[in-house]
C-alpha atoms as a PDB file:
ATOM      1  CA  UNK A   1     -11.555  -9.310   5.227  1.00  0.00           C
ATOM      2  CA  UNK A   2     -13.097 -11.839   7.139  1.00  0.00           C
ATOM      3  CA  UNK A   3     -15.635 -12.832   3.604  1.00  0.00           C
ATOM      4  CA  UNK A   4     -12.154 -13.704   2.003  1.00  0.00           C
ATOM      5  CA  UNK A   5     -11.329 -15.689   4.908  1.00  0.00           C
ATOM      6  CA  UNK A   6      -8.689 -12.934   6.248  1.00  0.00           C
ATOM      7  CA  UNK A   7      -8.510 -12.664   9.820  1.00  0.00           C
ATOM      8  CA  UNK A   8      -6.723  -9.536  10.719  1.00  0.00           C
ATOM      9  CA  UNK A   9      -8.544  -8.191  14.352  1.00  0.00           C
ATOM     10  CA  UNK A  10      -4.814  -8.250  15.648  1.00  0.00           C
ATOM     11  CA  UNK A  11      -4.083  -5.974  12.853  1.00  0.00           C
ATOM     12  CA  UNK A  12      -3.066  -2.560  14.440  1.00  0.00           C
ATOM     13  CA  UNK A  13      -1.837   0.189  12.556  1.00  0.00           C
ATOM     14  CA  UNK A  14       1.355   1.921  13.412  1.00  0.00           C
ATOM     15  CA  UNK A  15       3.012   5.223  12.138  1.00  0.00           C
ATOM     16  CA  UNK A  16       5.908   4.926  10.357  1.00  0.00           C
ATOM     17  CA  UNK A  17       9.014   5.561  11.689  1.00  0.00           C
ATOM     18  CA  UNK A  18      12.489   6.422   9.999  1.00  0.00           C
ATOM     19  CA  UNK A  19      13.798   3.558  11.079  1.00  0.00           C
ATOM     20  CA  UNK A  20      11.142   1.152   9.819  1.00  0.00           C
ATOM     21  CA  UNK A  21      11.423   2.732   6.354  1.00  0.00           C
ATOM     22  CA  UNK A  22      15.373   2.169   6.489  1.00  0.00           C
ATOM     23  CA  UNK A  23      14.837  -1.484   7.825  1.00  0.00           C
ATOM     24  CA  UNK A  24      12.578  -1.879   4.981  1.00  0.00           C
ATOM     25  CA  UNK A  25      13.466  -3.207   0.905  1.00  0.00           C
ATOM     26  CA  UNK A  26       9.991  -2.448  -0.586  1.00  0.00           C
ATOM     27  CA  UNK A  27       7.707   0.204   0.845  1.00  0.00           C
ATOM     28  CA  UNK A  28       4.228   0.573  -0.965  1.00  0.00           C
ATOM     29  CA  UNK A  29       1.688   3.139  -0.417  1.00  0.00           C
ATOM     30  CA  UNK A  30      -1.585   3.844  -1.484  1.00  0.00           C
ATOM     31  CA  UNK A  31      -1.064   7.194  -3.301  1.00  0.00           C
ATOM     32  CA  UNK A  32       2.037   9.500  -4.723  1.00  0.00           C
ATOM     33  CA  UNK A  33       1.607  11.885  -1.463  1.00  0.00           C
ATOM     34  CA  UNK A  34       2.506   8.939   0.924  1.00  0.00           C
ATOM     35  CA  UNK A  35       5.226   8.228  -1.382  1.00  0.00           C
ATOM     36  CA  UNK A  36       6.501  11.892  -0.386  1.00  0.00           C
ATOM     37  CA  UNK A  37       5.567  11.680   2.614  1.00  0.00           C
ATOM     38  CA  UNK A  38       7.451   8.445   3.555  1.00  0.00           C
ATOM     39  CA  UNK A  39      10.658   9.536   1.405  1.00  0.00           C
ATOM     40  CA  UNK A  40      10.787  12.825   3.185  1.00  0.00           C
ATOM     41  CA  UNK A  41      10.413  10.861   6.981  1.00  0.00           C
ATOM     42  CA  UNK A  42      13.347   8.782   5.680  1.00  0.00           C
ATOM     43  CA  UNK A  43      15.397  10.293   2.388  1.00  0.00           C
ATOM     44  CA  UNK A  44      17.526   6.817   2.535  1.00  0.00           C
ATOM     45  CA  UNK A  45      13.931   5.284   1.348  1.00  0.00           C
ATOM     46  CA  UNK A  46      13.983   6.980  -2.033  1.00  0.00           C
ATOM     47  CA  UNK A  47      13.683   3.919  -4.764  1.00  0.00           C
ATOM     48  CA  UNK A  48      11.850   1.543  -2.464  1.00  0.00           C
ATOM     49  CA  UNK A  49       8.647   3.435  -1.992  1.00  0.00           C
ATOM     50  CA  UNK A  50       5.787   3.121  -4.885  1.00  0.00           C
ATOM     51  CA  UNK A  51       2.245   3.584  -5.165  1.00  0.00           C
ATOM     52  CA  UNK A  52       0.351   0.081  -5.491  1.00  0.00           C
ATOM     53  CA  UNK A  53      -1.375   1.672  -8.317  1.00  0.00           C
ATOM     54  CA  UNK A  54       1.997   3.182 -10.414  1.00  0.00           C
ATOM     55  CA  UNK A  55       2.105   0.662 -13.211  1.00  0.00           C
ATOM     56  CA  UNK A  56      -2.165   0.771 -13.506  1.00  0.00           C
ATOM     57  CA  UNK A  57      -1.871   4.890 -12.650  1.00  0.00           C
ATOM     58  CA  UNK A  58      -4.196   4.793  -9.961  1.00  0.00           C
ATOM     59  CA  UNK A  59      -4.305   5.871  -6.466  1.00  0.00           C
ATOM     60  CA  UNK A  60      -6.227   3.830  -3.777  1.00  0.00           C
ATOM     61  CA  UNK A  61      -8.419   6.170  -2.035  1.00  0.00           C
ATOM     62  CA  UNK A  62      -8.571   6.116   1.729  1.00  0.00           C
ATOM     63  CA  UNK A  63     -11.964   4.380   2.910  1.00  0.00           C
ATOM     64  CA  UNK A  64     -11.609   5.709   6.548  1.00  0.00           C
ATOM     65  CA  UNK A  65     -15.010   6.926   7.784  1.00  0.00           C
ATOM     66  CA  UNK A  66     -17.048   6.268   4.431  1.00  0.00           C
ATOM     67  CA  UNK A  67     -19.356   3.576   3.790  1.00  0.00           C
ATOM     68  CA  UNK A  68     -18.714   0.064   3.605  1.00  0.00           C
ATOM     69  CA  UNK A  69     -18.715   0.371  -0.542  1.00  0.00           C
ATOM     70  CA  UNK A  70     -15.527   2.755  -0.792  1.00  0.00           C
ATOM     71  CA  UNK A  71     -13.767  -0.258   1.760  1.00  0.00           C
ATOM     72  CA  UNK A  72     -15.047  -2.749  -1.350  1.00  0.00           C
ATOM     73  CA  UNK A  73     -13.416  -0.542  -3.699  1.00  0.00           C
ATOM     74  CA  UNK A  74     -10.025   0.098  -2.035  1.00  0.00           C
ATOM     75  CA  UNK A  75      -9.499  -3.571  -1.202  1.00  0.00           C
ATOM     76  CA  UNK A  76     -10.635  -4.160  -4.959  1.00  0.00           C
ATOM     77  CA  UNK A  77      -7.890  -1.231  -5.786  1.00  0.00           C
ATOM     78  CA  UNK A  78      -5.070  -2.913  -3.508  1.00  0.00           C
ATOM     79  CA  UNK A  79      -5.890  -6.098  -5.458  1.00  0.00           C
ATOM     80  CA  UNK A  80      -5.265  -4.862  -8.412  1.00  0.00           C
ATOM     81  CA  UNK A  81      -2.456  -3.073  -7.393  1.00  0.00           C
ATOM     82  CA  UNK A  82      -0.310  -6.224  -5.599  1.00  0.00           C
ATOM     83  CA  UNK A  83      -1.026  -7.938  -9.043  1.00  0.00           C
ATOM     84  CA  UNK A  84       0.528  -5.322 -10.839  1.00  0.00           C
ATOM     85  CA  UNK A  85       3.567  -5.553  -8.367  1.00  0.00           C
ATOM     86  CA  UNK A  86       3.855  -9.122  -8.706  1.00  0.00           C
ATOM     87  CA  UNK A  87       4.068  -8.606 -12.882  1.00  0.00           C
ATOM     88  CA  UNK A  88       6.429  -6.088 -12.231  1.00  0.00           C
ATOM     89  CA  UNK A  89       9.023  -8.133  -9.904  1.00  0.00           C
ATOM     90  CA  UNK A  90       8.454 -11.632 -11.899  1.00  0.00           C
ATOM     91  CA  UNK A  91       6.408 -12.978  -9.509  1.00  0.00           C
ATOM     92  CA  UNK A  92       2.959 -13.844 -11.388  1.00  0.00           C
ATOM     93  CA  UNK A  93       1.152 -17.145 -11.243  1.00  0.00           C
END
């Protein structure tokens, strides 16, 4: 992240709670499990959680513990993916 000029070492992940899904208008995840995942945590959810890759039909693999390549590729994916969203909700440049 820090080659795109991205600082994010106070970046910590967090689990998702319930209660962050119902504070929540948008929820995106990286494949259709997390989607039933999240929407099981938190029913209320259901119509505000989608896949970043639903309108390209992809999923975004999970780069945790491979090489440095499939971290390339899923930040390519995501890319693609929050372009897609932005089409989507009329908010291209």
């Amino acid at each position: 992240m820090l080659e795109r000029g991205i600082d994010i070492s106070d970046h910590r992940a967090r689990q998702l709670t319930a209660q962050m899904a119902h504070d929540f208008e948008l929820i995106l995840v990286m494949e259709g499990g997390h989607q039933r995942a999240v929407e099981s945590l938190a029913p209320s959810a259901r119509g505000r959680v989608f896949p970043l890759g639903k309108w390209g039909r992809f999923d975004v693999p999970d780069p945790y513990r491979r090489p440095r390549e499939a971290f390339v590729e899923a930040l390519e994916l995501i890319e693609r993916g929050l372009v897609d969203v932005e089409k989507r909700m009329g908010l291209a440049r």
